[in-house]
N, C-alpha and C. Protein backbone atom coordinates (compact mmCIF):
# COMPACT_ATOMS: atom_id res chain seq x y z
N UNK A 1 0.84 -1.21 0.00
CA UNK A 1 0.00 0.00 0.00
C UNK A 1 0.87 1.26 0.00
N UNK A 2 1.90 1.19 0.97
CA UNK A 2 2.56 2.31 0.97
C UNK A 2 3.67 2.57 -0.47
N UNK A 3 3.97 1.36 -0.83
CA UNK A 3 4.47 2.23 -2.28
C UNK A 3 3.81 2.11 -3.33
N UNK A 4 2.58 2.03 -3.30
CA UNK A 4 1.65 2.92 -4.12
C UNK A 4 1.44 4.17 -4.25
N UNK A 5 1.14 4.81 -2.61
CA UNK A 5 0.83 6.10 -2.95
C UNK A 5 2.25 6.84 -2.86
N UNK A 6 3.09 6.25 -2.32
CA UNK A 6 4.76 7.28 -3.20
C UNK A 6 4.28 6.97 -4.23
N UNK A 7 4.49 5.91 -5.31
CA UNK A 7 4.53 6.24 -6.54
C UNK A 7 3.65 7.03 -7.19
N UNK A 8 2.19 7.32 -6.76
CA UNK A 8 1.49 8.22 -6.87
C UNK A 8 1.97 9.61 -6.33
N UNK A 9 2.28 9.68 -6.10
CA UNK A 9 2.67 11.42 -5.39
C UNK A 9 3.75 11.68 -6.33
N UNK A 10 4.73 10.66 -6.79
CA UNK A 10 5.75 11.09 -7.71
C UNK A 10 5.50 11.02 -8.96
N UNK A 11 4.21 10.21 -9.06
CA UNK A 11 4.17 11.02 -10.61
C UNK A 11 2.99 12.42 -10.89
N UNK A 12 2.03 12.52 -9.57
CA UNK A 12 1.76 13.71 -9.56
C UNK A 12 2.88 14.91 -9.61
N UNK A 13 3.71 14.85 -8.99
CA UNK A 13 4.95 15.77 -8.76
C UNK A 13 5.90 15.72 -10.22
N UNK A 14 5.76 14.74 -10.92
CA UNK A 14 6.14 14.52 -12.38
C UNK A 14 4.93 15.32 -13.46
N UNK A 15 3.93 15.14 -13.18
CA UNK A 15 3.06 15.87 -13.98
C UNK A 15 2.81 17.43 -13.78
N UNK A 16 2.87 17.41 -12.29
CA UNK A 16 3.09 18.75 -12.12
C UNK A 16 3.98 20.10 -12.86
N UNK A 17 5.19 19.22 -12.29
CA UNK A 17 6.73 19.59 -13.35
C UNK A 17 6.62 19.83 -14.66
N UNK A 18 6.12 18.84 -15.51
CA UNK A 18 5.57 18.83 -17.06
C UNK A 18 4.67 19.90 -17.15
N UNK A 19 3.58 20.15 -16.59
CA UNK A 19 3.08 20.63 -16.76
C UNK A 19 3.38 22.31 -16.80
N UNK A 20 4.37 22.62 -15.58
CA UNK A 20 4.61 24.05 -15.25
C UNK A 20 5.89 24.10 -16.53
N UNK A 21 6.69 23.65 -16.84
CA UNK A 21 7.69 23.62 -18.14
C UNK A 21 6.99 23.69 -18.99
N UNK A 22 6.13 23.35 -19.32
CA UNK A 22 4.96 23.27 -20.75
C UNK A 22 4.43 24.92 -20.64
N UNK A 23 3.80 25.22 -19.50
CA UNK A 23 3.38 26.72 -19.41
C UNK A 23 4.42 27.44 -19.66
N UNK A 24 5.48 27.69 -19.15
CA UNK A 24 6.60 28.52 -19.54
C UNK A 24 6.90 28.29 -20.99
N UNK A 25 7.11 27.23 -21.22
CA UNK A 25 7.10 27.18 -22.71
C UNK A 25 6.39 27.99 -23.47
N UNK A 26 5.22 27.92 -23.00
CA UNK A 26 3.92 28.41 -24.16
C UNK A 26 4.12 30.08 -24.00
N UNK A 27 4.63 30.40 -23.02
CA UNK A 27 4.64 31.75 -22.33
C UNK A 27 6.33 32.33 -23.39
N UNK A 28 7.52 31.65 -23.02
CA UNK A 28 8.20 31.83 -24.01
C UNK A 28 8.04 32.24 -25.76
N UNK A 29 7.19 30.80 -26.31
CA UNK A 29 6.99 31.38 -27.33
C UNK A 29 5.71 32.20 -27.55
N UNK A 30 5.07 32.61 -26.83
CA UNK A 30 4.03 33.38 -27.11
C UNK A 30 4.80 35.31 -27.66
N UNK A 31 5.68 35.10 -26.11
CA UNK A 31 6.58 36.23 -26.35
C UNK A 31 7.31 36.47 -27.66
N UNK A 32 8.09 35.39 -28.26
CA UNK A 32 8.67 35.62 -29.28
C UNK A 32 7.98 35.63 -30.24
N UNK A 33 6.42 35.49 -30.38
CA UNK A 33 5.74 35.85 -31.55
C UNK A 33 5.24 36.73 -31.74
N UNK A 34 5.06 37.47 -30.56
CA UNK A 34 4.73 38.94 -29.85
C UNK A 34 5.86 40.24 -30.32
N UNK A 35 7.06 39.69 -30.05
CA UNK A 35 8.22 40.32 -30.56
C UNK A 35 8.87 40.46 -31.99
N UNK A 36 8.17 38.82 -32.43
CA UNK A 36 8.24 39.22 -34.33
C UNK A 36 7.03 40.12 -34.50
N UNK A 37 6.25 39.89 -33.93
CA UNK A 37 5.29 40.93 -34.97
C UNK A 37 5.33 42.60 -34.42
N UNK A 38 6.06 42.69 -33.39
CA UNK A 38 6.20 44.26 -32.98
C UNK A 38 7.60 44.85 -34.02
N UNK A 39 8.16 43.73 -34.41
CA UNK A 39 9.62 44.22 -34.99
C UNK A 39 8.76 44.27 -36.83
N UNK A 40 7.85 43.59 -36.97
CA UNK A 40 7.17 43.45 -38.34
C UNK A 40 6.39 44.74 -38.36
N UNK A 41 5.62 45.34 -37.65
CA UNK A 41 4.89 46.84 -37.53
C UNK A 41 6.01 47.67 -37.41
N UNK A 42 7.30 47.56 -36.43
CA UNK A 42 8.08 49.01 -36.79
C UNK A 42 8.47 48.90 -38.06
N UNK A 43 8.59 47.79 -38.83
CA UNK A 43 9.14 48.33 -40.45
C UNK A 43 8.38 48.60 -41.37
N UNK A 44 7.33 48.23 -40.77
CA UNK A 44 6.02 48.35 -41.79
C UNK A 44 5.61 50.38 -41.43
C-alpha cells in the first residue's frame, strides 16, 4: 500500500513539473511571436 501512494505522489509531482515547463514554454513562445510581430509593424 505504501508504495503505491509514493509512486502516486511522484508522478503527480512529475506531472506537475511537465506541466509548469509546458506553461513557460507556451509563455516563451508566445513572447517571441509577440516580438516578431512588434519588430514586423516598426518596419512596416
Amino acid at each position: 500500500m505504501k508504495t503505491s501512494t509514493n509512486t502516486r505522489v511522484i508522478l503527480k509531482a512529475i506531472d506537475l513539473e511537465l506541466r509548469a515547463s509546458l506553461k513557460k514554454d507556451l509563455q516563451h513562445f508566445r513572447m517571441i511571436q509577440e516580438n516578431k510581430q512588434a519588430s514586423i509593424k516598426k518596419a512596416a
